[in-house]
Protein backbone atom coordinates (compact mmCIF):
# COMPACT_ATOMS: atom_id res chain seq x y z
CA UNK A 1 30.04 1.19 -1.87
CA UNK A 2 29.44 0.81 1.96
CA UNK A 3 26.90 -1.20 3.09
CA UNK A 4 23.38 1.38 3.87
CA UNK A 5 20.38 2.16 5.97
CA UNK A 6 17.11 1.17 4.37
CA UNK A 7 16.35 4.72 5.81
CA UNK A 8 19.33 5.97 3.03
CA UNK A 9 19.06 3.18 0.43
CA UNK A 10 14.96 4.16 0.15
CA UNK A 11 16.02 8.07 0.25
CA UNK A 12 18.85 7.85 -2.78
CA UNK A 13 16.27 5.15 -3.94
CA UNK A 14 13.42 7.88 -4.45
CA UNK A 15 16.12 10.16 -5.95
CA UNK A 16 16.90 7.60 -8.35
CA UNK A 17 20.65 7.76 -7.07
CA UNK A 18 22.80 4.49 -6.75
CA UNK A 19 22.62 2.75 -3.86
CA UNK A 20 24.66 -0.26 -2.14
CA UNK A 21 21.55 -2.35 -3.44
CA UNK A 22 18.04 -2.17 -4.94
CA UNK A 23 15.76 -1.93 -1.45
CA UNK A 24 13.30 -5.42 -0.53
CA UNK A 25 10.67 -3.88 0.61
CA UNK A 26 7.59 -6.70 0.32
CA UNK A 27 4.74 -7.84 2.47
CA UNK A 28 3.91 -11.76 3.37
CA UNK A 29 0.22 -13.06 3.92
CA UNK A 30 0.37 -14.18 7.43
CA UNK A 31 -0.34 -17.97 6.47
CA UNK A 32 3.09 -17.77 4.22
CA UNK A 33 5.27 -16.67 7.94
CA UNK A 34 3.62 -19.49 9.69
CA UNK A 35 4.29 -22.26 6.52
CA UNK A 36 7.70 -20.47 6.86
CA UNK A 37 8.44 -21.40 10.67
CA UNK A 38 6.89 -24.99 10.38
CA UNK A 39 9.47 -25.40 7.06
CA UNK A 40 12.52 -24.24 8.83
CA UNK A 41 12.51 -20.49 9.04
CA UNK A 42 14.08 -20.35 12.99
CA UNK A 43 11.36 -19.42 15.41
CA UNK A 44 13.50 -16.67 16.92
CA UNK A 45 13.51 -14.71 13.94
CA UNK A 46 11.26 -12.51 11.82
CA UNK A 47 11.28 -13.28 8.29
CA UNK A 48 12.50 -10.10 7.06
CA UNK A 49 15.78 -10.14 8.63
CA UNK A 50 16.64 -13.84 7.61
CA UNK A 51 15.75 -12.78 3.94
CA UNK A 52 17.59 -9.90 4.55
CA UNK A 53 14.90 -7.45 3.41
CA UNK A 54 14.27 -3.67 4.25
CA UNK A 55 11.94 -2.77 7.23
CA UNK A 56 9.87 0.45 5.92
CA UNK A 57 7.71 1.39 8.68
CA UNK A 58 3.89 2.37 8.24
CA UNK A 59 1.89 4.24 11.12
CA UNK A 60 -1.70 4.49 9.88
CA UNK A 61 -4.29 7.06 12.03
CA UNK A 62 -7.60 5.57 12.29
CA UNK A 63 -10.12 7.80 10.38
CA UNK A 64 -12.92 5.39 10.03
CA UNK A 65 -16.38 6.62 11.29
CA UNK A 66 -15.79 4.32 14.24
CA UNK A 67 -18.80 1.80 13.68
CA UNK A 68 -18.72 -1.01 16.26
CA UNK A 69 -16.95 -3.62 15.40
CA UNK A 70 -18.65 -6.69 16.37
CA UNK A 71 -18.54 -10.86 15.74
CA UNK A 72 -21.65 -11.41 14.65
CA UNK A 73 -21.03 -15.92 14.00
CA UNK A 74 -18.11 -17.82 14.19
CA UNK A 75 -18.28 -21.47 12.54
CA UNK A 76 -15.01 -23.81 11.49
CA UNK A 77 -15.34 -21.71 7.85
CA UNK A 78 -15.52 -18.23 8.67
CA UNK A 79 -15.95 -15.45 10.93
CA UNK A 80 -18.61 -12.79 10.67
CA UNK A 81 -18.11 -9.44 11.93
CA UNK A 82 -19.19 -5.74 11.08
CA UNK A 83 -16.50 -3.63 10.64
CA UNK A 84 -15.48 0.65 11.69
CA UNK A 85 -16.49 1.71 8.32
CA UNK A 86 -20.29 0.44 8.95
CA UNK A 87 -19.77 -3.04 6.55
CA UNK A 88 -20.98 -6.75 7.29
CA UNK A 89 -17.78 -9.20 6.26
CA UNK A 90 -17.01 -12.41 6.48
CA UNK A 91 -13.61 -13.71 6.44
CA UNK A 92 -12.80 -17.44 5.76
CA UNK A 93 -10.39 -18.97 8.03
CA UNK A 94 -8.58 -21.67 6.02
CA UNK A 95 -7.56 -19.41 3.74
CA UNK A 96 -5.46 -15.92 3.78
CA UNK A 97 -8.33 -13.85 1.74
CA UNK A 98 -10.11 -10.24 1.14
CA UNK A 99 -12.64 -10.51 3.05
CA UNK A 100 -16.49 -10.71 1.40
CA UNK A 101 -18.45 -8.00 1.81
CA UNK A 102 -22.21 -8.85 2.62
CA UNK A 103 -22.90 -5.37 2.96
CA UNK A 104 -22.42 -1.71 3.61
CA UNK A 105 -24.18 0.26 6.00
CA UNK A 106 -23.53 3.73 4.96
CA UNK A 107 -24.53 3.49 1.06
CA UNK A 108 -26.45 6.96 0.22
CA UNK A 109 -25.78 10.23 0.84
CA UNK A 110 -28.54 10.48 3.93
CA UNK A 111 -26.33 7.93 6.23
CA UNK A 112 -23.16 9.55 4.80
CA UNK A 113 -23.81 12.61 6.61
CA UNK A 114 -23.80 10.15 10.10
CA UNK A 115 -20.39 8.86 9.01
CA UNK A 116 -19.13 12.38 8.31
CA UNK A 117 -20.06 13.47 11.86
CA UNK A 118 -18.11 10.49 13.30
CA UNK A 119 -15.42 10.83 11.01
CA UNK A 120 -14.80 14.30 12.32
CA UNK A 121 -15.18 13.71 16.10
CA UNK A 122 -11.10 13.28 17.16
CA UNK A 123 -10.48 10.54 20.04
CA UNK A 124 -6.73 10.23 21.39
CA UNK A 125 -6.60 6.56 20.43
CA UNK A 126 -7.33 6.93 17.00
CA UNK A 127 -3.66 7.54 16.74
CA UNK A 128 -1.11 4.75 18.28
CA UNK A 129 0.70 6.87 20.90
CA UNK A 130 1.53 4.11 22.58
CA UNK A 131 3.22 2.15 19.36
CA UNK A 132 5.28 5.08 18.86
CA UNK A 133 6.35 6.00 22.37
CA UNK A 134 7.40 2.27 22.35
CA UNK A 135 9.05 1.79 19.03
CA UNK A 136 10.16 5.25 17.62
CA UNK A 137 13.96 5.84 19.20
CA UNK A 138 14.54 1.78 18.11
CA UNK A 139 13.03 2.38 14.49
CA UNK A 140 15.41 5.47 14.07
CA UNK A 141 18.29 3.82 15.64
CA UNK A 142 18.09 0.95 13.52
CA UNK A 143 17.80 3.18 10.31
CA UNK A 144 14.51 2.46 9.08
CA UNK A 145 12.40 4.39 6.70
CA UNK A 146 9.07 5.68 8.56
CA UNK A 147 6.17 6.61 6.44
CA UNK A 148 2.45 7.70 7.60
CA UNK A 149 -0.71 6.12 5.74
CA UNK A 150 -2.76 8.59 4.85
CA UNK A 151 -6.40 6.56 4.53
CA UNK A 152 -8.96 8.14 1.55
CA UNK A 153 -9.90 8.18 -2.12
CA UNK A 154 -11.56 5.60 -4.32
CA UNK A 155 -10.28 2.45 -2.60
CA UNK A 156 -11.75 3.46 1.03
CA UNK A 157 -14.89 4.45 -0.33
CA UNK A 158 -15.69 1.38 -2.91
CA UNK A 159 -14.09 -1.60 -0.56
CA UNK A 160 -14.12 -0.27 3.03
CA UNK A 161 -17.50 1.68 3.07
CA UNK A 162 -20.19 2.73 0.40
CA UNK A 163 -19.81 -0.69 -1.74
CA UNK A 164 -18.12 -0.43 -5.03
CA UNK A 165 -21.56 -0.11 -7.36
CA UNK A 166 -22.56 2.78 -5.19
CA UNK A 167 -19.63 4.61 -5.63
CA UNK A 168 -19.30 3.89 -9.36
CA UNK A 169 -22.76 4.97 -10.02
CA UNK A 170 -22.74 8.41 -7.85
CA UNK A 171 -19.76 8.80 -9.81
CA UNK A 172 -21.68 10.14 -12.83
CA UNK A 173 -25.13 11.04 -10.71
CA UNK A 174 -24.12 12.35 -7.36
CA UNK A 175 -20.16 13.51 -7.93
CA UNK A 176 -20.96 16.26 -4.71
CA UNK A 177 -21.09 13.24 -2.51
CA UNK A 178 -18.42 11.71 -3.73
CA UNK A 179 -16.92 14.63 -3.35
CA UNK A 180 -17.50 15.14 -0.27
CA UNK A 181 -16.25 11.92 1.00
CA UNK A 182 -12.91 12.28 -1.12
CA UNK A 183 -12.41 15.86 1.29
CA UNK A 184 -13.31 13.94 4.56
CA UNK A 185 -11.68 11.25 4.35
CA UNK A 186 -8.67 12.92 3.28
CA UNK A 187 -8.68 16.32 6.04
CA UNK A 188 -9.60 13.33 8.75
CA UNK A 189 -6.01 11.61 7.63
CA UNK A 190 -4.05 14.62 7.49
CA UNK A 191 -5.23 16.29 10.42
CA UNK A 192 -4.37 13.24 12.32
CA UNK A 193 -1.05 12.92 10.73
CA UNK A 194 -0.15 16.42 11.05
CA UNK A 195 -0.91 15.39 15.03
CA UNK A 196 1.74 13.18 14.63
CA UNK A 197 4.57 15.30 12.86
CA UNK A 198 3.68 18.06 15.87
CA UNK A 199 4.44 15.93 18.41
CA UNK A 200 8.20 16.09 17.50
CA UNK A 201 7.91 12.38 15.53
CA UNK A 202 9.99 12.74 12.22
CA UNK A 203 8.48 10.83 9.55
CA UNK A 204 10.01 9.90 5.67
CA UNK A 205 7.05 9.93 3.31
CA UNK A 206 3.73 8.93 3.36
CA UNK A 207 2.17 6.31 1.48
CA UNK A 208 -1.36 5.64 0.37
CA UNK A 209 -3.61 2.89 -0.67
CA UNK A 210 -6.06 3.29 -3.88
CA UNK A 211 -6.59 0.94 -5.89
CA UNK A 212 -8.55 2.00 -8.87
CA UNK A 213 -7.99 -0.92 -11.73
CA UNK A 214 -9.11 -4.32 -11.98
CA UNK A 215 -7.47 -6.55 -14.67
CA UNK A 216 -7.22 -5.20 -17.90
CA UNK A 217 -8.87 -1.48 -17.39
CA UNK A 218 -9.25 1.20 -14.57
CA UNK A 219 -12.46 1.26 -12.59
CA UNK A 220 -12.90 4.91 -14.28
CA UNK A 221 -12.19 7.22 -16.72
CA UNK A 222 -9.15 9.02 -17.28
CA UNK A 223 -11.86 12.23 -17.10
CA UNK A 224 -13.74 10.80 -13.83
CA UNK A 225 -10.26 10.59 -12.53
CA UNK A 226 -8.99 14.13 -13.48
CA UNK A 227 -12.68 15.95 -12.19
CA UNK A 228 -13.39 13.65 -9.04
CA UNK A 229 -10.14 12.31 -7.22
CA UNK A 230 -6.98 13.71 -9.10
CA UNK A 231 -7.45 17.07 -7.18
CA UNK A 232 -7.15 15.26 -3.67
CA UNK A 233 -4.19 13.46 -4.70
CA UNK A 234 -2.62 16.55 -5.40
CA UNK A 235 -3.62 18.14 -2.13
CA UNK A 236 -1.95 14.74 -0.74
CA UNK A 237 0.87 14.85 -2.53
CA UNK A 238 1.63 19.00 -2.10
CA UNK A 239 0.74 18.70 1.69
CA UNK A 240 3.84 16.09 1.80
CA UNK A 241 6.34 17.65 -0.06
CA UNK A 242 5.74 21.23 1.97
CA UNK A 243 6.76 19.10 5.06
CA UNK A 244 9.91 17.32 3.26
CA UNK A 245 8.18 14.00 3.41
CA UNK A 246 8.35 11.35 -0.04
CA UNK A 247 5.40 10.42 -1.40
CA UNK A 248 4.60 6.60 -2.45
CA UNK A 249 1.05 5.32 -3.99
CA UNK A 250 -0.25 1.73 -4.04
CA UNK A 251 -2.78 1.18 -7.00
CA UNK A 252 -3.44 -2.22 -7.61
CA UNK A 253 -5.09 -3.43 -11.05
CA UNK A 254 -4.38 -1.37 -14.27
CA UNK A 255 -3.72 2.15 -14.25
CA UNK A 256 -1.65 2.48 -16.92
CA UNK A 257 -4.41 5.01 -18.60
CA UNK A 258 -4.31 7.45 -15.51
CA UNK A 259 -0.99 7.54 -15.19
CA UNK A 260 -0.42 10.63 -16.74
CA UNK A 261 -2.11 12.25 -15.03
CA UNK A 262 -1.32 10.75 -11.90
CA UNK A 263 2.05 11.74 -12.38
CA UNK A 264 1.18 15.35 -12.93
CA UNK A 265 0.43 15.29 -9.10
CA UNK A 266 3.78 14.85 -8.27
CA UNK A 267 3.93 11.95 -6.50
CA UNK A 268 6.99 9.98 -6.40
CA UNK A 269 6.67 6.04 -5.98
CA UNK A 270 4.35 3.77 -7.57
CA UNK A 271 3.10 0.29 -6.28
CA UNK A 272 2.91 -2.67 -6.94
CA UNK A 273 2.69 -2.78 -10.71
CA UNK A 274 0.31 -5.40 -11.02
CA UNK A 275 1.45 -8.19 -13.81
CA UNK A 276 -1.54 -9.89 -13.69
CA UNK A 277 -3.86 -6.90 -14.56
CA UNK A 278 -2.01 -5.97 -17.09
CA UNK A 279 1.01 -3.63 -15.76
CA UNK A 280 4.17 -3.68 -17.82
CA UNK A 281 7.56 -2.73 -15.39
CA UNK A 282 9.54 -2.74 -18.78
CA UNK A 283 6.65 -0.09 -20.34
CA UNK A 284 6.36 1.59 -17.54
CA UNK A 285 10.38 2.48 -16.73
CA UNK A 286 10.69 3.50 -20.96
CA UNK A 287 7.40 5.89 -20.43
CA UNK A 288 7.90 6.96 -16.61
CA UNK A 289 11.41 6.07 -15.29
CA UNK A 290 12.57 10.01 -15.27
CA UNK A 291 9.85 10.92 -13.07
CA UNK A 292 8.78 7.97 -10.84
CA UNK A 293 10.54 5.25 -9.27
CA UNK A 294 9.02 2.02 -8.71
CA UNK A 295 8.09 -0.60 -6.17
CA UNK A 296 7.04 -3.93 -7.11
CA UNK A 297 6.53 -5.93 -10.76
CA UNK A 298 7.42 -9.13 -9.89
CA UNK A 299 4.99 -11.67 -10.57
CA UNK A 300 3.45 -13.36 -7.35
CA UNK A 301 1.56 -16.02 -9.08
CA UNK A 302 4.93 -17.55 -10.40
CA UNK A 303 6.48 -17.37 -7.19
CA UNK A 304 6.50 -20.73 -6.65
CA UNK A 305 7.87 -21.67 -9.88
CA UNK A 306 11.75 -21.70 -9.59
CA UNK A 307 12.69 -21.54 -13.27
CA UNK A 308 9.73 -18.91 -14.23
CA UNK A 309 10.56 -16.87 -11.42
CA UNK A 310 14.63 -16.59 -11.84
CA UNK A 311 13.87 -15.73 -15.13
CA UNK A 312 11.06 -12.97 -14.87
CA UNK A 313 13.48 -11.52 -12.07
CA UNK A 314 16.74 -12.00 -14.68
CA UNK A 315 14.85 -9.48 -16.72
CA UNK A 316 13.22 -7.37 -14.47
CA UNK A 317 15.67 -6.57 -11.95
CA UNK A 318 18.51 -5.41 -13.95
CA UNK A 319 16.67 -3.51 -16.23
CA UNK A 320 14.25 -1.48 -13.63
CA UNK A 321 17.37 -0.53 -11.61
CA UNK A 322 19.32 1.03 -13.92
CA UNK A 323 19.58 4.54 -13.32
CA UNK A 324 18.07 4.04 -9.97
CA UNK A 325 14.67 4.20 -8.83
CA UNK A 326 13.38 0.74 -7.66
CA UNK A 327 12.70 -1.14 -4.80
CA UNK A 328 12.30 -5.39 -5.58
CA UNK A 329 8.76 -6.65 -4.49
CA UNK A 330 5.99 -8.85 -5.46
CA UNK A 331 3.58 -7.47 -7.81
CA UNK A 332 1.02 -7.13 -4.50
CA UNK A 333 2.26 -9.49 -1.75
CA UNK A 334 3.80 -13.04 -1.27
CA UNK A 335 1.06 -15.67 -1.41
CA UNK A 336 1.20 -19.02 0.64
CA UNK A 337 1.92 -20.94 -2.26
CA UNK A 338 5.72 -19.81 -1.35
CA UNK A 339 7.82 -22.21 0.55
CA UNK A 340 10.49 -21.34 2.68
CA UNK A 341 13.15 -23.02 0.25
CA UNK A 342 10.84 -20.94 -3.07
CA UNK A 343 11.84 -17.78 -0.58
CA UNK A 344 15.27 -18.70 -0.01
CA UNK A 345 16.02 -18.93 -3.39
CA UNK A 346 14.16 -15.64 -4.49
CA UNK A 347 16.00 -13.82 -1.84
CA UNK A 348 19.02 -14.65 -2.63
CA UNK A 349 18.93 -13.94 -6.21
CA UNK A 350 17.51 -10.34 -5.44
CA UNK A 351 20.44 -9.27 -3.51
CA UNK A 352 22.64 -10.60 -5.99
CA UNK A 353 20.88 -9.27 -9.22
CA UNK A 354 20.00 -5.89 -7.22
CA UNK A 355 23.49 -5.27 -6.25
CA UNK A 356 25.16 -2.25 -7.99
């Protein structure tokens, strides 16, 4: 078979058709590039193309409520800042890190309404004209596979905004709110991308950050899920596919409990099948392989173990591409612990074992 696209090898890949290759499709904490460079990755060149990974591109509207953001203190350990989304953090510099949340500004459903009114005010900048004047004829010229982020649900609301007890709690005692922010966030993101698509850009699929396990469990029931955010992945998912666009969701933690359901929305892609919380890429393929493909399941905490790593990807790779349907990643992204030579040899045996 002749050598592909990533734009075709990540289309036959969400038809679960065979391609040249499985796709590489991964993201690197910026302190693993830079340990990269001073270990011999050539200056000149970006990482992906020496591995010889896929470059999906991701064009993400900015829906936030627009807060200032503002450095509040820097010292040698950190940087404090407040944020768009109305939160205090503080982000360590010695270390690539989520940031810690001190706290969130917009935490009941009084200050929600000042978000919402924002939220809904549209500015020309909160999309990147200027990115995509730039870049767009190169990134279809070169074949790439273009997908628009499409910002809401749990994840935006618990990390980015209302702090994760809050929204947990009106959950059960104030699901209107919830609610509510679920259908603003969401109409904010779609409006914006639907700016986009009108402007004659031709987009892929869209993909969408949500995490909503931690290790072992989801954050909510499989009910909670079904009443409170299924219904605005759906709408997600439906306003997609009526434009021809692939659909791709990240969901960190374990999810394996909402998954049907989540698959009753019709989405197409899941990521990053977390190992470490308890996700099971062998489980998963048996349970779901004839209605999602897959993105992801390799272990990132073994990365820098040569002889654990060759053989979690010895089992992994061959088994999740058969048939189709998977695109070789970390398990959530590639950690500094990874040297160049770790990287090297990782690479290497992913284009061989992902070969068809």
């Amino acid at each position: 078979m002749k050598p592909m696209t990533t734009r075709e090898r990540m289309i036959r890949t969400y038809q679960k058709r065979e391609v040249d290759r499985v796709p590489m499709v991964d993201s690197a904490w910026a302190g693993t590039v830079r340990r990269w460079y001073a270990e011999g990755l050539p200056a000149s060149v970006d990482w992906e193309d020496y591995f010889g990974y896929d470059k999906v591109v991701r064009i993400k509207p900015d829906n936030s409520p627009r807060f200032e953001n503002k450095i509040l203190e820097t010292t040698d350990r950190y940087v404090l800042r407040t944020t768009s989304w109305g939160q205090t953090h503080r982000q360590f510099n010695a270390l690539d890190s989520t940031p810690e949340t001190l706290s969130s500004y917009y935490d009941s459903p009084e200050k929600w309404e000042e978000a919402k009114a924002r939220m809904l005010t549209d500015y020309e900048d909160r999309i990147p004209w200027d990115t995509l004047a730039e870049n767009y004829p190169k990134w279809r010229a070169e074949g790439r596979f273009l997908q628009l982020v499409v910002w809401f649900g749990f994840d935006v609301t618990h990390s980015h905004m209302v702090g994760t007890e809050n929204v947990l709690i009106g959950m059960y005692d104030d699901p209107d709110w919830i609610k509510d922010m679920f259908e603003t966030y969401l109409s904010t993101s779609l409006r914006l991308c639907q700016k986009i698509l009108d402007a004659g850009y031709e987009f892929d699929g869209i993909f969408w950050y949500d995490d909503m396990g931690y290790k072992g469990a989801p954050f909510f029931s499989s009910e909670l899920y079904r009443s409170l955010l299924m219904p605005y992945h759906k709408r997600a998912v439906d306003w997609a596919h009526e434009r021809g666009l692939f659909t791709e969701l990240h969901s960190c933690g374990y999810i394996e409990p909402l998954l049907p359901d989540i698959v009753s929305t019709g989405v197409e892609m899941l990521n990053p099948l977390e190992i470490k919380a308890g996700m099971d890429p062998a489980r998963l393929k048996k349970l779901y392989g004839d209605k999602l493909a897959f993105h992801g399941g390799i272990n990132a905490q073994i990365w820098d173990k040569p002889d654990l790593v060759r053989a979690e990807m010895e089992r992994i790779i061959p088994m999740m591409k058969e048939g189709g349907g998977y695109v070789f990643a970390s398990d959530h992204s590639i950690p500094n612990s990874v040297s160049f030579e770790d990287m090297k040899r990782i690479s290497e045996l992913a284009h061989r074992l992902g070969t068809y």
